[in-house]
C-alpha atoms as a PDB file:
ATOM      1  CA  UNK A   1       0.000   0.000   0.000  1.00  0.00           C
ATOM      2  CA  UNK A   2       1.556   3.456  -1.264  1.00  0.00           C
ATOM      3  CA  UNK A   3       1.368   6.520   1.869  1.00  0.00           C
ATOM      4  CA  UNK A   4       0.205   9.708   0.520  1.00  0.00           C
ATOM      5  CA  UNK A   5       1.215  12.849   1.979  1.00  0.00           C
ATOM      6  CA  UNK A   6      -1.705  15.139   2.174  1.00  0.00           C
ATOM      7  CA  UNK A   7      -1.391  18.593   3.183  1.00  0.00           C
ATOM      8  CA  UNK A   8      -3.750  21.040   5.437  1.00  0.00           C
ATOM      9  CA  UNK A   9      -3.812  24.270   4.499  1.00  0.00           C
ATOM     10  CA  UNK A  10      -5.391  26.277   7.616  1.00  0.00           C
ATOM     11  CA  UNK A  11      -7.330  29.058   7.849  1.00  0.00           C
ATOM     12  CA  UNK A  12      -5.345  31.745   9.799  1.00  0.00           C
ATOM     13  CA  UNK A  13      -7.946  34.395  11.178  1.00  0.00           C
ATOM     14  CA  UNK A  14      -7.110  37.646  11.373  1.00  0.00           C
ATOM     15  CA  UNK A  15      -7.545  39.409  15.170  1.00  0.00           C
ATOM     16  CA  UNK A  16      -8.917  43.032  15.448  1.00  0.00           C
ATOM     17  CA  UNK A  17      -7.848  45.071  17.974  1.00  0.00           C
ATOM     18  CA  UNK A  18     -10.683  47.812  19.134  1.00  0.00           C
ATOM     19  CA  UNK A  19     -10.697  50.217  21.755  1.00  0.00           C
ATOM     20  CA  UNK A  20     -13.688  50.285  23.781  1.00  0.00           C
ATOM     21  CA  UNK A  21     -15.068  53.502  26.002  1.00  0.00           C
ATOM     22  CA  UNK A  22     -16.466  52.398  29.500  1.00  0.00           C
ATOM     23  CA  UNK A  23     -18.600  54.403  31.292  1.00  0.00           C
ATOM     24  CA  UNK A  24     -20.628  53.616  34.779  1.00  0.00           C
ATOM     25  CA  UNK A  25     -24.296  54.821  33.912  1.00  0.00           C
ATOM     26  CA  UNK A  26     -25.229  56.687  37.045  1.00  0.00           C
ATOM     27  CA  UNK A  27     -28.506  54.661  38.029  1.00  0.00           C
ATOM     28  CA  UNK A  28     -27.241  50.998  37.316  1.00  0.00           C
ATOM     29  CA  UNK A  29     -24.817  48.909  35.541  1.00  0.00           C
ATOM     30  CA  UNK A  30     -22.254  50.359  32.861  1.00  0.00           C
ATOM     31  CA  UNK A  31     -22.335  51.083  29.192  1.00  0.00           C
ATOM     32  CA  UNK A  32     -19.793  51.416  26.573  1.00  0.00           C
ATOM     33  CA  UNK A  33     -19.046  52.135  23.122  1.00  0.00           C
ATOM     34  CA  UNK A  34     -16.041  51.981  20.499  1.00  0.00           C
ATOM     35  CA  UNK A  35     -15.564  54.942  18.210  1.00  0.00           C
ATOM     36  CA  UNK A  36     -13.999  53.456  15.425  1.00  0.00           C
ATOM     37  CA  UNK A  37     -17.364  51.418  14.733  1.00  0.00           C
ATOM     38  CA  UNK A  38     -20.759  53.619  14.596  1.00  0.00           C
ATOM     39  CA  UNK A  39     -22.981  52.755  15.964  1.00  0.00           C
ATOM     40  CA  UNK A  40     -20.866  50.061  18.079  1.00  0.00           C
ATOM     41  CA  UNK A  41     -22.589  50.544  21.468  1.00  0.00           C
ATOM     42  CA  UNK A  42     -23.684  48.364  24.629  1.00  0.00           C
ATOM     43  CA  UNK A  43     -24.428  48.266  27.983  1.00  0.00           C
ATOM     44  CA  UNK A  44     -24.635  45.402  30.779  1.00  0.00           C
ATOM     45  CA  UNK A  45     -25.872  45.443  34.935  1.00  0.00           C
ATOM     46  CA  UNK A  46     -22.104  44.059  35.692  1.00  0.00           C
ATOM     47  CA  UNK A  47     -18.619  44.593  34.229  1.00  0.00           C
ATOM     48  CA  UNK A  48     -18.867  40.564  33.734  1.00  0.00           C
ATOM     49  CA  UNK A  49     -22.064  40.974  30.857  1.00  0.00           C
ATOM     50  CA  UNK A  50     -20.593  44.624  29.406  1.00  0.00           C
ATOM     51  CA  UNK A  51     -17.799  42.739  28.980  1.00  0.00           C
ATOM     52  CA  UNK A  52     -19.588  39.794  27.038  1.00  0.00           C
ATOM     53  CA  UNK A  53     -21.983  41.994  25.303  1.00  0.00           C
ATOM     54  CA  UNK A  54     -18.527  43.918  23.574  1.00  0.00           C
ATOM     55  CA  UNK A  55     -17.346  41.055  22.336  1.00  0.00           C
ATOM     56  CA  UNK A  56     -20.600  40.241  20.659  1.00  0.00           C
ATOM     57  CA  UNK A  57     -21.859  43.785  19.389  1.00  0.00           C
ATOM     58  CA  UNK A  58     -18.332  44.066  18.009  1.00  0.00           C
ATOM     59  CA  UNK A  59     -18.800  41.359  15.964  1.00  0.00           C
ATOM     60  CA  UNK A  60     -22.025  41.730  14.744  1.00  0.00           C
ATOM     61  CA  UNK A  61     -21.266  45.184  13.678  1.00  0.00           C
ATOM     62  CA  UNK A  62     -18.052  43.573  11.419  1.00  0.00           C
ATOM     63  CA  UNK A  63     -20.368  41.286  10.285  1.00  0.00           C
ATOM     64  CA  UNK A  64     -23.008  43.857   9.238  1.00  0.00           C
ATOM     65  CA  UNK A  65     -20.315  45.701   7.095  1.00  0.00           C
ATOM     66  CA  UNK A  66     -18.669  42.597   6.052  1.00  0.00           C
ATOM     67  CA  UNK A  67     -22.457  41.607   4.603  1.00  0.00           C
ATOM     68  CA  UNK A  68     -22.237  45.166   2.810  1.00  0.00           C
ATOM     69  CA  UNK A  69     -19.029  44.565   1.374  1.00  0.00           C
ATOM     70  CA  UNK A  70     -17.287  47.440   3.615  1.00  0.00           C
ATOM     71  CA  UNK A  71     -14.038  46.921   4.966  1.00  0.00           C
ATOM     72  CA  UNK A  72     -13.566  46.784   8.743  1.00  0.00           C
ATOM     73  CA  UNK A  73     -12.518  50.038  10.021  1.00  0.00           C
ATOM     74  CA  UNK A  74      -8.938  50.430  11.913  1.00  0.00           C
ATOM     75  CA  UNK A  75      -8.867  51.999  15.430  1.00  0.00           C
ATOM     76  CA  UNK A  76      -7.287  55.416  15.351  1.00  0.00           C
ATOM     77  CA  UNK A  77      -7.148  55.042  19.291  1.00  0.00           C
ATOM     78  CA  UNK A  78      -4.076  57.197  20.813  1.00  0.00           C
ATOM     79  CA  UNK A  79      -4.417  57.533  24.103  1.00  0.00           C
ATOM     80  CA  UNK A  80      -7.360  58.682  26.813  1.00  0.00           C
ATOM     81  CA  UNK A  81      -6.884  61.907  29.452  1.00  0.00           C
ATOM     82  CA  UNK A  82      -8.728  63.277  32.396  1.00  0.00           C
ATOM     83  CA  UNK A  83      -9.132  67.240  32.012  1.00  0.00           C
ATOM     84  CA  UNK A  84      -9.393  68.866  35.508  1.00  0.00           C
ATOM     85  CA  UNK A  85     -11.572  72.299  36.238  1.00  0.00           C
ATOM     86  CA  UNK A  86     -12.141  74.376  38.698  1.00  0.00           C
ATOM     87  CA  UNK A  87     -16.000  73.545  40.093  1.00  0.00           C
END
C-alpha cells in the first residue's frame, strides 16, 4: 500500500484590535461604546455581561459591514486623558 502525503492548508484568522469607552451609567450597571465602529454601542448590569456583550456587538457590527461589502474600520485610538476644572 503506497502513503500519501496530504497537506492542510489552515485558515489563519485575522484578530482586530478595538478600543472600547467604559462608562458607569449613574442609576445601574455600565455602558460602553467603540468609536472606530458607529454605531458600536452596549451596555450590561455588571462589568462581567458589558464585557460579554462587547465582544458580541463588536462582531455583529463587522459582520453587518462585512455583509455590505465594507471593509472593517482600523482603530485610530491614541491615548485617553482626564481634564481637571475648577467647580
Amino acid at each position: 500500500m503506497k502513503k500519501v502525503a496530504t497537506t492542510h492548508k489552515t485558515k489563519t484568522k485575522k484578530i482586530l484590535s478595538y478600543t472600547a469607552i467604559i462608562e458607569k451609567d449613574e442609576k445601574s450597571g455600565y455602558w460602553a461604546y467603540v468609536p472606530a465602529i458607529p454605531g458600536c454601542y452596549t451596555q450590561g448590569e455588571t462589568l462581567d455581561e458589558l464585557y460579554a456583550n462587547l465582544q458580541e456587538v463588536v462582531e455583529l457590527c463587522l459582520d453587518v459591514l462585512k455583509d455590505k461589502k465594507e471593509s472593517a474600520p482600523r482603530s485610530n485610538f491614541l491615548s485617553t486623558t482626564q481634564i481637571r476644572v475648577p467647580a
